[in-house]
C-alpha atoms as a PDB file:
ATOM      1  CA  UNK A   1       0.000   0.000   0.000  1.00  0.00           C
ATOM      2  CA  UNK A   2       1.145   3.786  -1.659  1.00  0.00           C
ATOM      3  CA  UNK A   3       0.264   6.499   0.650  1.00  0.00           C
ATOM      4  CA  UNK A   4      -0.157  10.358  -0.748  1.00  0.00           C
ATOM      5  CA  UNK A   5      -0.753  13.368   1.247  1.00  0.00           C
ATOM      6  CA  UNK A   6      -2.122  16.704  -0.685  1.00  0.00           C
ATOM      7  CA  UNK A   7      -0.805  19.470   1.102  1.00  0.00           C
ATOM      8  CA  UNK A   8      -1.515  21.794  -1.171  1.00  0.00           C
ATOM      9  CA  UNK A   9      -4.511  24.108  -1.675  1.00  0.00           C
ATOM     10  CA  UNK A  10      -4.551  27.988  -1.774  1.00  0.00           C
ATOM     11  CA  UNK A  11      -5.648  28.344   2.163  1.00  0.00           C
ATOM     12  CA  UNK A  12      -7.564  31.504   1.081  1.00  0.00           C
ATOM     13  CA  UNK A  13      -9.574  31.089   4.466  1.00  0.00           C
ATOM     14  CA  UNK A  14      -6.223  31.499   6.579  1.00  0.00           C
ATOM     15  CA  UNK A  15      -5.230  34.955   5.060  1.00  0.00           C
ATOM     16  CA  UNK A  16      -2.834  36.553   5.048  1.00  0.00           C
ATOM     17  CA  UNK A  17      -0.810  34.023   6.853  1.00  0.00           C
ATOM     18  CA  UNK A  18      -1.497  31.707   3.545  1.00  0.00           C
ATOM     19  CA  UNK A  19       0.442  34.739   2.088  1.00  0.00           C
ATOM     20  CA  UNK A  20       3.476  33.611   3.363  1.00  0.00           C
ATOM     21  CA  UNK A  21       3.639  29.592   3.670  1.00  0.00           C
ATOM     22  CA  UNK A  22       0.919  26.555   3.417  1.00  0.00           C
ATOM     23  CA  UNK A  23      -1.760  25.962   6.060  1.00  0.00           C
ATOM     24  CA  UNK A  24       0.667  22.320   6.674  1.00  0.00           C
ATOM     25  CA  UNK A  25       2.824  24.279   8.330  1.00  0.00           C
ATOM     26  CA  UNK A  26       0.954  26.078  10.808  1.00  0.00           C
ATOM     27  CA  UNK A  27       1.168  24.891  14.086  1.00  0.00           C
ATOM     28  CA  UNK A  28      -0.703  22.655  16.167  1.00  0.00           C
ATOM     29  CA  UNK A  29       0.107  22.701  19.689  1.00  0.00           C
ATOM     30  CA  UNK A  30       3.712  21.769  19.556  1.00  0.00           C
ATOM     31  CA  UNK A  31       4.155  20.324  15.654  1.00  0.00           C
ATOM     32  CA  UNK A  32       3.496  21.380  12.105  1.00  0.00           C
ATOM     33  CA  UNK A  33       0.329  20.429  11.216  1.00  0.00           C
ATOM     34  CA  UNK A  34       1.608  18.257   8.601  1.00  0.00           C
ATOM     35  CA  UNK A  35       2.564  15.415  10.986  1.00  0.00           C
ATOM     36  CA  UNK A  36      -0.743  14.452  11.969  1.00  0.00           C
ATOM     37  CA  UNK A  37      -1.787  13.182   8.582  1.00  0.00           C
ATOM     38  CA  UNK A  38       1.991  11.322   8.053  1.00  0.00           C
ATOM     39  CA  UNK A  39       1.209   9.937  11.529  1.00  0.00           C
ATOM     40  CA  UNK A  40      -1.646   8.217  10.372  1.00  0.00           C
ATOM     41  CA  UNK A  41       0.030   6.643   7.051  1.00  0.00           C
ATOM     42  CA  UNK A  42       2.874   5.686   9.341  1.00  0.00           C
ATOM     43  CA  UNK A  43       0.194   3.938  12.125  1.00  0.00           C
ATOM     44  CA  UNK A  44      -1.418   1.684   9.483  1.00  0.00           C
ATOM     45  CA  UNK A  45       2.246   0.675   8.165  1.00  0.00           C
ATOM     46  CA  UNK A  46       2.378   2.642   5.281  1.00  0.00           C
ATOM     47  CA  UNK A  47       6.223   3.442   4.160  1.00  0.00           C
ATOM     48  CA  UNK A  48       6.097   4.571   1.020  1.00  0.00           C
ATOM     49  CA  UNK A  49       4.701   8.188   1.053  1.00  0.00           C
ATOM     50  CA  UNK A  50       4.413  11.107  -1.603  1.00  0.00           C
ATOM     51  CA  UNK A  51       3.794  14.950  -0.703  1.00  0.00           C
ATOM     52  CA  UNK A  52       2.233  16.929  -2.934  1.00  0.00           C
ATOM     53  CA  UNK A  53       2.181  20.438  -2.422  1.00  0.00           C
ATOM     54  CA  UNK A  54       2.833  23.395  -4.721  1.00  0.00           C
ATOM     55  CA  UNK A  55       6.379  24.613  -5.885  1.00  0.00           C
ATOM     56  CA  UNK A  56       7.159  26.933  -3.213  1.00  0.00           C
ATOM     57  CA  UNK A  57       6.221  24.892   0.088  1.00  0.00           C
ATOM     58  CA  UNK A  58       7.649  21.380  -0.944  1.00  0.00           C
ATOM     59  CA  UNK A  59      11.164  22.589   0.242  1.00  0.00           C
ATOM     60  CA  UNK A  60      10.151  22.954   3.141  1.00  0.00           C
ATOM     61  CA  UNK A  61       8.429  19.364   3.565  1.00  0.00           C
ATOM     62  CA  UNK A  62      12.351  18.284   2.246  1.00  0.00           C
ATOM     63  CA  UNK A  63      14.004  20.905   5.342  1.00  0.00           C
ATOM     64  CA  UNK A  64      11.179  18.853   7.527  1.00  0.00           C
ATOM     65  CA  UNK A  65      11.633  15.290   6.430  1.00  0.00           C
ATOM     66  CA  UNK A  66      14.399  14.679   3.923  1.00  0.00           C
ATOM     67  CA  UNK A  67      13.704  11.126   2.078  1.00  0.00           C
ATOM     68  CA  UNK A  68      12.528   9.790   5.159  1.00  0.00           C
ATOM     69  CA  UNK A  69      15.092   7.125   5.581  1.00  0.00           C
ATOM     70  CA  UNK A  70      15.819   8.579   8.859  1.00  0.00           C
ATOM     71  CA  UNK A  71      12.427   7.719   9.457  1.00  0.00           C
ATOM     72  CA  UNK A  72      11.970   3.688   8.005  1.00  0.00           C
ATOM     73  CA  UNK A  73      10.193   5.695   5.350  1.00  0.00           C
ATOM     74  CA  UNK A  74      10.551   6.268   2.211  1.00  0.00           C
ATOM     75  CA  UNK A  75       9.264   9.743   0.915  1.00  0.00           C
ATOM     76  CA  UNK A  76       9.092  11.421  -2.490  1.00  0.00           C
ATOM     77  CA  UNK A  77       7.557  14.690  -3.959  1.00  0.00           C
ATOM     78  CA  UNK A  78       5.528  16.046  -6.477  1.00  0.00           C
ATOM     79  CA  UNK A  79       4.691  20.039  -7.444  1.00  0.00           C
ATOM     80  CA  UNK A  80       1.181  20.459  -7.987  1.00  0.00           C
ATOM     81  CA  UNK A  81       1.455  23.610  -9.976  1.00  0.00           C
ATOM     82  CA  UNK A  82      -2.430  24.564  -9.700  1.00  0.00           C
ATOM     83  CA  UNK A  83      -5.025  23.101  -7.335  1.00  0.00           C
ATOM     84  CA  UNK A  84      -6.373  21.479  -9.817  1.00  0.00           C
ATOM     85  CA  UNK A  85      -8.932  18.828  -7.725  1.00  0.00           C
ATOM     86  CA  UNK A  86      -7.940  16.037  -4.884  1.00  0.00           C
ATOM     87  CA  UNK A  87      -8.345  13.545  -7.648  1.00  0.00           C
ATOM     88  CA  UNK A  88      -5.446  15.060  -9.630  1.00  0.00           C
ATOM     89  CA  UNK A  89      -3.232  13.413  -7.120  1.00  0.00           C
ATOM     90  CA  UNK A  90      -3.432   9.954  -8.674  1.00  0.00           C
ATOM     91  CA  UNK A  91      -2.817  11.557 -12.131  1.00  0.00           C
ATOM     92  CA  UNK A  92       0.649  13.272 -10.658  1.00  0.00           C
ATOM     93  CA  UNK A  93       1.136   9.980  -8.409  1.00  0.00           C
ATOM     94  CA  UNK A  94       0.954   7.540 -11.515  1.00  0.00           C
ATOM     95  CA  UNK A  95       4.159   6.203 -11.222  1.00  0.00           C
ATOM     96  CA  UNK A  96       4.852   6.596  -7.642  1.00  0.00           C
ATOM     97  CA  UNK A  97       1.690   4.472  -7.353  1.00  0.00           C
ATOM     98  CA  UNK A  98       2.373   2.042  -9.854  1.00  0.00           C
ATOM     99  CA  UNK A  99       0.874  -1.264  -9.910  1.00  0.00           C
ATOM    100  CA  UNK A 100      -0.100  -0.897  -5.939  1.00  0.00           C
ATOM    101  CA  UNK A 101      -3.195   0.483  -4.407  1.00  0.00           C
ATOM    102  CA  UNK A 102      -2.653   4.073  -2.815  1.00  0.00           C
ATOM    103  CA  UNK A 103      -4.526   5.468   0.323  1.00  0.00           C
ATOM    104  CA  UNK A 104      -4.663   9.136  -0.009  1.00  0.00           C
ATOM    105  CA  UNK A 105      -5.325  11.717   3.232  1.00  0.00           C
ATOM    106  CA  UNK A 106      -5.831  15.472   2.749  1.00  0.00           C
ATOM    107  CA  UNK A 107      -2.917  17.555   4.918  1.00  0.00           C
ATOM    108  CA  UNK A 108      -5.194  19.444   6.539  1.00  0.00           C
ATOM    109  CA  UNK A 109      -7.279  16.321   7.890  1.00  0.00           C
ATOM    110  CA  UNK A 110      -6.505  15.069  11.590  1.00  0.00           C
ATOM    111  CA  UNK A 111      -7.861  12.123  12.942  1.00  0.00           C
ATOM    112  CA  UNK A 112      -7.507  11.005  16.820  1.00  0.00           C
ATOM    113  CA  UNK A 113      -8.776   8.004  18.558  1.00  0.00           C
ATOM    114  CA  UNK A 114      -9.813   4.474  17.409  1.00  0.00           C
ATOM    115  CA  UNK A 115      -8.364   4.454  14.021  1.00  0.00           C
ATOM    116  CA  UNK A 116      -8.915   0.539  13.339  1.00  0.00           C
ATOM    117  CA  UNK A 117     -11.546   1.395  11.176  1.00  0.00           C
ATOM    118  CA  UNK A 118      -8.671   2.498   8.338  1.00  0.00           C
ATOM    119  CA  UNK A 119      -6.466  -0.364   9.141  1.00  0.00           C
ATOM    120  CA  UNK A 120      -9.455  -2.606   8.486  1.00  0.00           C
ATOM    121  CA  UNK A 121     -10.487  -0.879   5.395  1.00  0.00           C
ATOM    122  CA  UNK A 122      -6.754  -1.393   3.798  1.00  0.00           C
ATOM    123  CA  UNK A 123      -6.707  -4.929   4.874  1.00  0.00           C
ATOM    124  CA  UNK A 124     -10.232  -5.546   3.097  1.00  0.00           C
ATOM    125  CA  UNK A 125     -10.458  -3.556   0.347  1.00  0.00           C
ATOM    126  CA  UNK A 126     -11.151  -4.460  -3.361  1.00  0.00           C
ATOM    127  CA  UNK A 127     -12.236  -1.393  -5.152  1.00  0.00           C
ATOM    128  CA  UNK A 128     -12.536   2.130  -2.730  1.00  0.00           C
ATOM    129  CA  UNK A 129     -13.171   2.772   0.718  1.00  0.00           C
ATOM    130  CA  UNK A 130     -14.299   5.798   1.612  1.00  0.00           C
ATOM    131  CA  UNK A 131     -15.627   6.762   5.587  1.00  0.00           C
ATOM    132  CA  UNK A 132     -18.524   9.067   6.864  1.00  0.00           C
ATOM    133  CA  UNK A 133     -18.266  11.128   9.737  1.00  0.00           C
ATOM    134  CA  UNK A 134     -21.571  12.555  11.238  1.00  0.00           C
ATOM    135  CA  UNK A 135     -21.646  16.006  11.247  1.00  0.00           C
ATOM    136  CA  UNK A 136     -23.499  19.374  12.159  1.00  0.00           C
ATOM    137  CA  UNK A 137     -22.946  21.228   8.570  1.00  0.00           C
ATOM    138  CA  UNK A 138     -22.916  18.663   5.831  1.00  0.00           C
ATOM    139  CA  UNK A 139     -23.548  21.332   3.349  1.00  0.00           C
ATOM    140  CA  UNK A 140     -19.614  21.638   3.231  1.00  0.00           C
ATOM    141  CA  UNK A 141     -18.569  18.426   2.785  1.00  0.00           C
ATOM    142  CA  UNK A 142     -19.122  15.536   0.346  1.00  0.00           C
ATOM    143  CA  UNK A 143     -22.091  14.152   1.840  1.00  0.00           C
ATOM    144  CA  UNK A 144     -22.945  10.332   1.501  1.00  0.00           C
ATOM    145  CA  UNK A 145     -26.425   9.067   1.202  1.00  0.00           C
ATOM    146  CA  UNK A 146     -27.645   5.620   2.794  1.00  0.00           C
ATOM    147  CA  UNK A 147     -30.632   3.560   1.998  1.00  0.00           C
ATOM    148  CA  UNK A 148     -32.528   2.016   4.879  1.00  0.00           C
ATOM    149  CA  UNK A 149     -30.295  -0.604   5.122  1.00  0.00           C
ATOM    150  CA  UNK A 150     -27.226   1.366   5.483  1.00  0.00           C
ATOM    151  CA  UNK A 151     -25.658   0.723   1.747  1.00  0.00           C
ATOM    152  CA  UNK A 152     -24.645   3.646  -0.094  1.00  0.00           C
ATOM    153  CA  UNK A 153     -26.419   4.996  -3.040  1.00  0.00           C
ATOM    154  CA  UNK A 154     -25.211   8.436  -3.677  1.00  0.00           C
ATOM    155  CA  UNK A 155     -22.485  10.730  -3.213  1.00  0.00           C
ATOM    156  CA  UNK A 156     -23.179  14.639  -3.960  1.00  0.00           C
ATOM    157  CA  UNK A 157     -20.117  17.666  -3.285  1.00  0.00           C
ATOM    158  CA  UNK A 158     -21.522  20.405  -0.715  1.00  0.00           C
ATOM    159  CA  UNK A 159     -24.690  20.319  -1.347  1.00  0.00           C
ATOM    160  CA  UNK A 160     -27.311  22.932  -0.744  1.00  0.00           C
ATOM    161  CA  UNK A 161     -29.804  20.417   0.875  1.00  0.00           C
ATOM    162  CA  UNK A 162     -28.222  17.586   2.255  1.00  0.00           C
ATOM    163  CA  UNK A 163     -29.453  13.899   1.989  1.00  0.00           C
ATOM    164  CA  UNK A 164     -27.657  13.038   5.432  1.00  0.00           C
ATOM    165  CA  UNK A 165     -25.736  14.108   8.207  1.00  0.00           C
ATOM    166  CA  UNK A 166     -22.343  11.935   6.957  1.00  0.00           C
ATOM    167  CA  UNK A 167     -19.654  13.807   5.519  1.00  0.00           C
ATOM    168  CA  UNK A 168     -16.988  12.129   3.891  1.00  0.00           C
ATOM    169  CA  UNK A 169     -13.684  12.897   5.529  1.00  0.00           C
ATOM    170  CA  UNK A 170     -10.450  13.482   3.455  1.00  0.00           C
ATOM    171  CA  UNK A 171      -9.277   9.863   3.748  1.00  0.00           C
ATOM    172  CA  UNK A 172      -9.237   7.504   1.594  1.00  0.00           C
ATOM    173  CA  UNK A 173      -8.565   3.994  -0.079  1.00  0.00           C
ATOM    174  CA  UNK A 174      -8.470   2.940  -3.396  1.00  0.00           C
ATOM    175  CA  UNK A 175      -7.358   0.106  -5.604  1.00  0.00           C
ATOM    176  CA  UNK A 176      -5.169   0.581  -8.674  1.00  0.00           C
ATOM    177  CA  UNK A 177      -7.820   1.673 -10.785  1.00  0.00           C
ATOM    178  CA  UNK A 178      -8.065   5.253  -9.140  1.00  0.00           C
ATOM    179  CA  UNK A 179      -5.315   5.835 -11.255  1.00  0.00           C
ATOM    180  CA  UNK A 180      -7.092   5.508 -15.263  1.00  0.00           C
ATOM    181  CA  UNK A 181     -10.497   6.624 -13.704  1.00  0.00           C
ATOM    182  CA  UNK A 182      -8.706   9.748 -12.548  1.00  0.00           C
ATOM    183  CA  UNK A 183      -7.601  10.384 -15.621  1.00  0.00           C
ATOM    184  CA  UNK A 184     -10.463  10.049 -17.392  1.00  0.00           C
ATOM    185  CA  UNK A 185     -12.747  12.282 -15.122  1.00  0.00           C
ATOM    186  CA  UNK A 186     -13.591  15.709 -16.634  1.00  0.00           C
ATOM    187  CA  UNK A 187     -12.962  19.188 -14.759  1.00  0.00           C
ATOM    188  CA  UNK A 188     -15.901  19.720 -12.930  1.00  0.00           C
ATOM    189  CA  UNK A 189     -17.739  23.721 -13.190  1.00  0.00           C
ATOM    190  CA  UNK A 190     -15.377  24.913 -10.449  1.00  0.00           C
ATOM    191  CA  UNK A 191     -12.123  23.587 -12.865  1.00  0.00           C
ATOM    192  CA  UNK A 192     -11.284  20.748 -10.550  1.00  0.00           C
ATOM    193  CA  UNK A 193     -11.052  17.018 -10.617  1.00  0.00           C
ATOM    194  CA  UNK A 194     -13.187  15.949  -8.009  1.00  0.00           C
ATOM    195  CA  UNK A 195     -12.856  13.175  -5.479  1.00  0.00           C
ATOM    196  CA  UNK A 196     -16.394  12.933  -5.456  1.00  0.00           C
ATOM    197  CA  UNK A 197     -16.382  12.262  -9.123  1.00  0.00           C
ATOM    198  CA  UNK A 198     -13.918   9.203  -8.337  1.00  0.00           C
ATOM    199  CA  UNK A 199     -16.025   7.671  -5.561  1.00  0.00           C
ATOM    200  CA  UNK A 200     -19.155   8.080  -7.751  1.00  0.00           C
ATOM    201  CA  UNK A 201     -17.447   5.856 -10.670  1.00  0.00           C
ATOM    202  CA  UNK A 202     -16.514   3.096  -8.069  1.00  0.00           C
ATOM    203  CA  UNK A 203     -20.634   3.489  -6.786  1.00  0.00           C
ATOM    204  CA  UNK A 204     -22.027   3.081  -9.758  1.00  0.00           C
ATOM    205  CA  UNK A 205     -19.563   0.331 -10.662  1.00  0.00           C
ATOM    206  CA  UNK A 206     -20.201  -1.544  -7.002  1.00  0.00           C
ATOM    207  CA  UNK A 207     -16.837  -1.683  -5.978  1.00  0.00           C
ATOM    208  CA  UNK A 208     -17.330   1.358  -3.206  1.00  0.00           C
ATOM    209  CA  UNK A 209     -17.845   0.391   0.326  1.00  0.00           C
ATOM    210  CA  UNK A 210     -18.403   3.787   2.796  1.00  0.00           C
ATOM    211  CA  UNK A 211     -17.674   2.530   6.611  1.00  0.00           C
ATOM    212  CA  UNK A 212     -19.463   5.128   8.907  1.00  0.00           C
ATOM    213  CA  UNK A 213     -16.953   6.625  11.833  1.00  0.00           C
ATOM    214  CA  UNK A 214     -18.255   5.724  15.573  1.00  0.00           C
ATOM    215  CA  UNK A 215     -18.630   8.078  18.248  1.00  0.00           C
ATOM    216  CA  UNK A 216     -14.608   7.067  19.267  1.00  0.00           C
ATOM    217  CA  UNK A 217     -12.961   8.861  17.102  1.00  0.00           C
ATOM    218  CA  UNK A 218     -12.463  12.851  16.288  1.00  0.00           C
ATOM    219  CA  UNK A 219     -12.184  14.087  12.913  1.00  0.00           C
ATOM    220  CA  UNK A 220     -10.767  17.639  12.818  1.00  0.00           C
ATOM    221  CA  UNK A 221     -10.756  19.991   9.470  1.00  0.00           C
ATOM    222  CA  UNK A 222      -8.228  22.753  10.019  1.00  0.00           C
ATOM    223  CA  UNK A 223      -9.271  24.779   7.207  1.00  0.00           C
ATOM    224  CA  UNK A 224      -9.734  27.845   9.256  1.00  0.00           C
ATOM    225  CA  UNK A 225      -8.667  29.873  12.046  1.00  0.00           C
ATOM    226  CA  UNK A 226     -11.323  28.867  14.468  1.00  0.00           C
ATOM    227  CA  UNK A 227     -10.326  25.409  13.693  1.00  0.00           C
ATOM    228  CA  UNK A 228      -6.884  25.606  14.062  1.00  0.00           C
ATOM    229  CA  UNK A 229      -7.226  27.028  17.746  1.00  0.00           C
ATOM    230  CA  UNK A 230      -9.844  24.510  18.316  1.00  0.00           C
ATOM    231  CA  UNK A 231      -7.223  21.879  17.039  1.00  0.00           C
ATOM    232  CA  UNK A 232      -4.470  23.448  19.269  1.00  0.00           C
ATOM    233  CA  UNK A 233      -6.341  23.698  22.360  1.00  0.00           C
ATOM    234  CA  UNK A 234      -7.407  19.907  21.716  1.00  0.00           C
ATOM    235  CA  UNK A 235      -4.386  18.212  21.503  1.00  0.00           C
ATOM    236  CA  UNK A 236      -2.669  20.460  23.943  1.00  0.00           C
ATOM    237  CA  UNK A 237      -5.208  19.292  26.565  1.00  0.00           C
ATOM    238  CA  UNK A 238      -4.558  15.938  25.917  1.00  0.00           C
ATOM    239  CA  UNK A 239      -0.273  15.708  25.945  1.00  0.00           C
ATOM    240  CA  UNK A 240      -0.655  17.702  29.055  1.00  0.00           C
ATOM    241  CA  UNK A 241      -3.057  15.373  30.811  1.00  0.00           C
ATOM    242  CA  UNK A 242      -1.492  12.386  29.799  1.00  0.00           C
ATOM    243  CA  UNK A 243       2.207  13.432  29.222  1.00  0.00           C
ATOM    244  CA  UNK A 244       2.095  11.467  25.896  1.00  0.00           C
ATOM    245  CA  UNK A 245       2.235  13.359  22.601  1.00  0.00           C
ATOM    246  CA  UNK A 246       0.272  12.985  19.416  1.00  0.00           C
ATOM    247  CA  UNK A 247       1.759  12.723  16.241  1.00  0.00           C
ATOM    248  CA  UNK A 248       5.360  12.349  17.429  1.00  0.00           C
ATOM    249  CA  UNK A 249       6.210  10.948  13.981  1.00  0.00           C
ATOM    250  CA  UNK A 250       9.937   9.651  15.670  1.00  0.00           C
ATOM    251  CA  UNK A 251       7.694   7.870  17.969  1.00  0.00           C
ATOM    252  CA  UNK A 252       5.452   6.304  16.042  1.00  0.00           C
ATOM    253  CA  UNK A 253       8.819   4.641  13.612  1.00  0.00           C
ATOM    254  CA  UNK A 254       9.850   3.178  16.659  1.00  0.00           C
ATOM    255  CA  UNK A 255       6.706   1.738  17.740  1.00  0.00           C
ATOM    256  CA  UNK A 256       6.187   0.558  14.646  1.00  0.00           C
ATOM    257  CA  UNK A 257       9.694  -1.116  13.896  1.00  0.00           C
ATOM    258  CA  UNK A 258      10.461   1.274  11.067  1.00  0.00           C
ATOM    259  CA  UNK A 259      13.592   2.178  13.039  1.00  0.00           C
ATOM    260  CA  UNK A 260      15.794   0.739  15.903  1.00  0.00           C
ATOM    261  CA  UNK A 261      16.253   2.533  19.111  1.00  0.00           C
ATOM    262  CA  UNK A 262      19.618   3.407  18.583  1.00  0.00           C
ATOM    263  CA  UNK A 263      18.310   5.062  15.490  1.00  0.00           C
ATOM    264  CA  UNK A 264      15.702   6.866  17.394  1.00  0.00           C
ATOM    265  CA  UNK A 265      18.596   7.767  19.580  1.00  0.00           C
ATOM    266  CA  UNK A 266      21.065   9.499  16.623  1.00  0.00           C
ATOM    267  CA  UNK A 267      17.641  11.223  15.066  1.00  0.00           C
ATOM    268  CA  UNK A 268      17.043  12.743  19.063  1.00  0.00           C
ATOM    269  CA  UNK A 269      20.521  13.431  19.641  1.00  0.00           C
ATOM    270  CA  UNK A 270      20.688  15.600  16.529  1.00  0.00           C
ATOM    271  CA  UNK A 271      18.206  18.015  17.453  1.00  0.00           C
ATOM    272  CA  UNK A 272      18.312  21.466  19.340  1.00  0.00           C
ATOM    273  CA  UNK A 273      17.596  21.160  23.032  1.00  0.00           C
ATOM    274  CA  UNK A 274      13.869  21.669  23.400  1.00  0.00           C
ATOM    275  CA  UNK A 275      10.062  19.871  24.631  1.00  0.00           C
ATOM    276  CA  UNK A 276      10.114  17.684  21.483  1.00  0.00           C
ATOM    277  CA  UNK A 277      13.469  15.974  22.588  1.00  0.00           C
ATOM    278  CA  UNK A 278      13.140  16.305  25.717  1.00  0.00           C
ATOM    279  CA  UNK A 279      10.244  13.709  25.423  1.00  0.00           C
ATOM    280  CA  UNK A 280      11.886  11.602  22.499  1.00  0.00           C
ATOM    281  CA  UNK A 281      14.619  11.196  26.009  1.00  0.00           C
ATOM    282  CA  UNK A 282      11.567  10.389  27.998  1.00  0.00           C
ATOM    283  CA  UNK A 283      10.725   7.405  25.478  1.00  0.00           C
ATOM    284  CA  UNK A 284      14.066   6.263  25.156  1.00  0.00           C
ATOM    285  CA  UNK A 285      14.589   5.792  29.185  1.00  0.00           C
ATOM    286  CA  UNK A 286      11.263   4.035  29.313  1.00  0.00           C
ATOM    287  CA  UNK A 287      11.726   1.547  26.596  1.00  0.00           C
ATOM    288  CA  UNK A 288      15.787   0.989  28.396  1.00  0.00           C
ATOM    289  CA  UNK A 289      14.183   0.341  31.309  1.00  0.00           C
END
């Protein structure tokens, strides 16, 4: 399994800081927001990963991770020159994706809690996977439609009057054919190549399963100010509480096995005294102990 993260995206609603770099950088808490979505690739054992971002902000994904090696990972990047439509990703991603399946999260989507229900969807999937999320204003989402027995029958972008309360979230998993159908979906009136457009195609072809998000997990859209703080305030609470950070993407390799300790201890030893290696110590001592 391929794993792509758009951070791109004009991040009009953040002006003027969008003036000056990508709404992936901003910070949550204590990290760039950009490590929550890499976080959850790197959870559900994905190692491969492509950024795509625009011309001017991928150097500083490079300054941030490198090639990822220091990481278990392996990590590429593309320029998106326009944003042209999420589904343009698999278009720019053909050959980083080539003959695997992909999963594909949005880099300003965080997710936090019980996230077996996108390990399960990678280890069953035959055509796409796409989740729904219950929320308040599914007017500005891609909203899914159920029939009374819970199957999906339509998919419609921000709609003006809403068939149900389940967004879909900017997450996603897809077979190798999201590859040709991308590239044969035409612009939409906006100019974009939409996602929705791909998850329709696997619909109406019966290869689209939707998996509705329970009550135990927190989806969090940082497209705006409000949410950002929201965000911050969030996941500040929590590493506080708990004394356990989120997204600690050294963390998670070693958890994971992508890297040895003694590797996590060169990658902590090489950064400036601060919080963030302070804890990365903190793990170390426990797991010498």
């Amino acid at each position: 399994m391929k794993g792509i993260i758009l951070a791109g995206g004009a991040g009009s609603r953040l002006y003027p800081v969008s003036q000056i770099y990508s709404k992936q950088l901003t910070l949550i808490y204590d990290k760039p927001l950009i490590y929550f979505p890499l976080s959850i690739l790197m959870l559900a054992g994905i190692r491969d990963i492509l950024i795509i971002s625009n011309e001017e902000t991928i150097p500083h994904y490079q300054k941030l991770f490198q090639n990822g090696n220091h990481l278990g990972l392996s990590i590429s990047y593309q320029v998106q020159k326009a944003p042209n439509g999420i589904a343009e990703s698999f278009i720019l991603g053909e050959s980083f994706i080539g003959n695997d399946p992909v999963s594909l999260i949005l880099g300003d989507n965080i997710f936090y809690g019980y996230l077996d229900f996108f390990y399960n969807a990678i280890q069953k999937n035959e055509g796409a996977t796409v989740f729904g999320y219950r929320v308040n204003d599914p007017e500005r989402y891609g909203v899914v439609e159920f029939d009374k027995d819970g199957n999906a029958i339509s998919i419609e972008e921000k709609p003006k009057n809403p068939k149900s309360k389940f967004a879909v979230p900017g997450l996603y998993v897809y077979n190798n054919e999201v590859v040709e159908i991308s590239k044969n979906l035409k612009p939409s009136p906006r100019g974009e190549l939409e996602i929705t457009d791909v998850n329709t195609t696997y619909l109406n072809q019966g290869k689209l399963r939707v998996e509705k998000i329970g009550r135990g997990v927190a989806w969090l859209d940082t497209g705006t100010p409000e949410a950002l703080l929201q965000a911050s305030n969030f996941f500040g609470a929590i590493e506080d509480r708990q004394g356990l950070k989120v997204a600690c993407i050294e963390e998670v390799a070693y958890y994971k096995n992508f890297i040895s300790l003694g590797e996590l201890e060169t990658v902590t030893g090489k950064m400036p005294n601060c919080m963030y290696r302070d804890y990365l110590n903190k793990v170390i001592a426990e797991a010498k102990e």
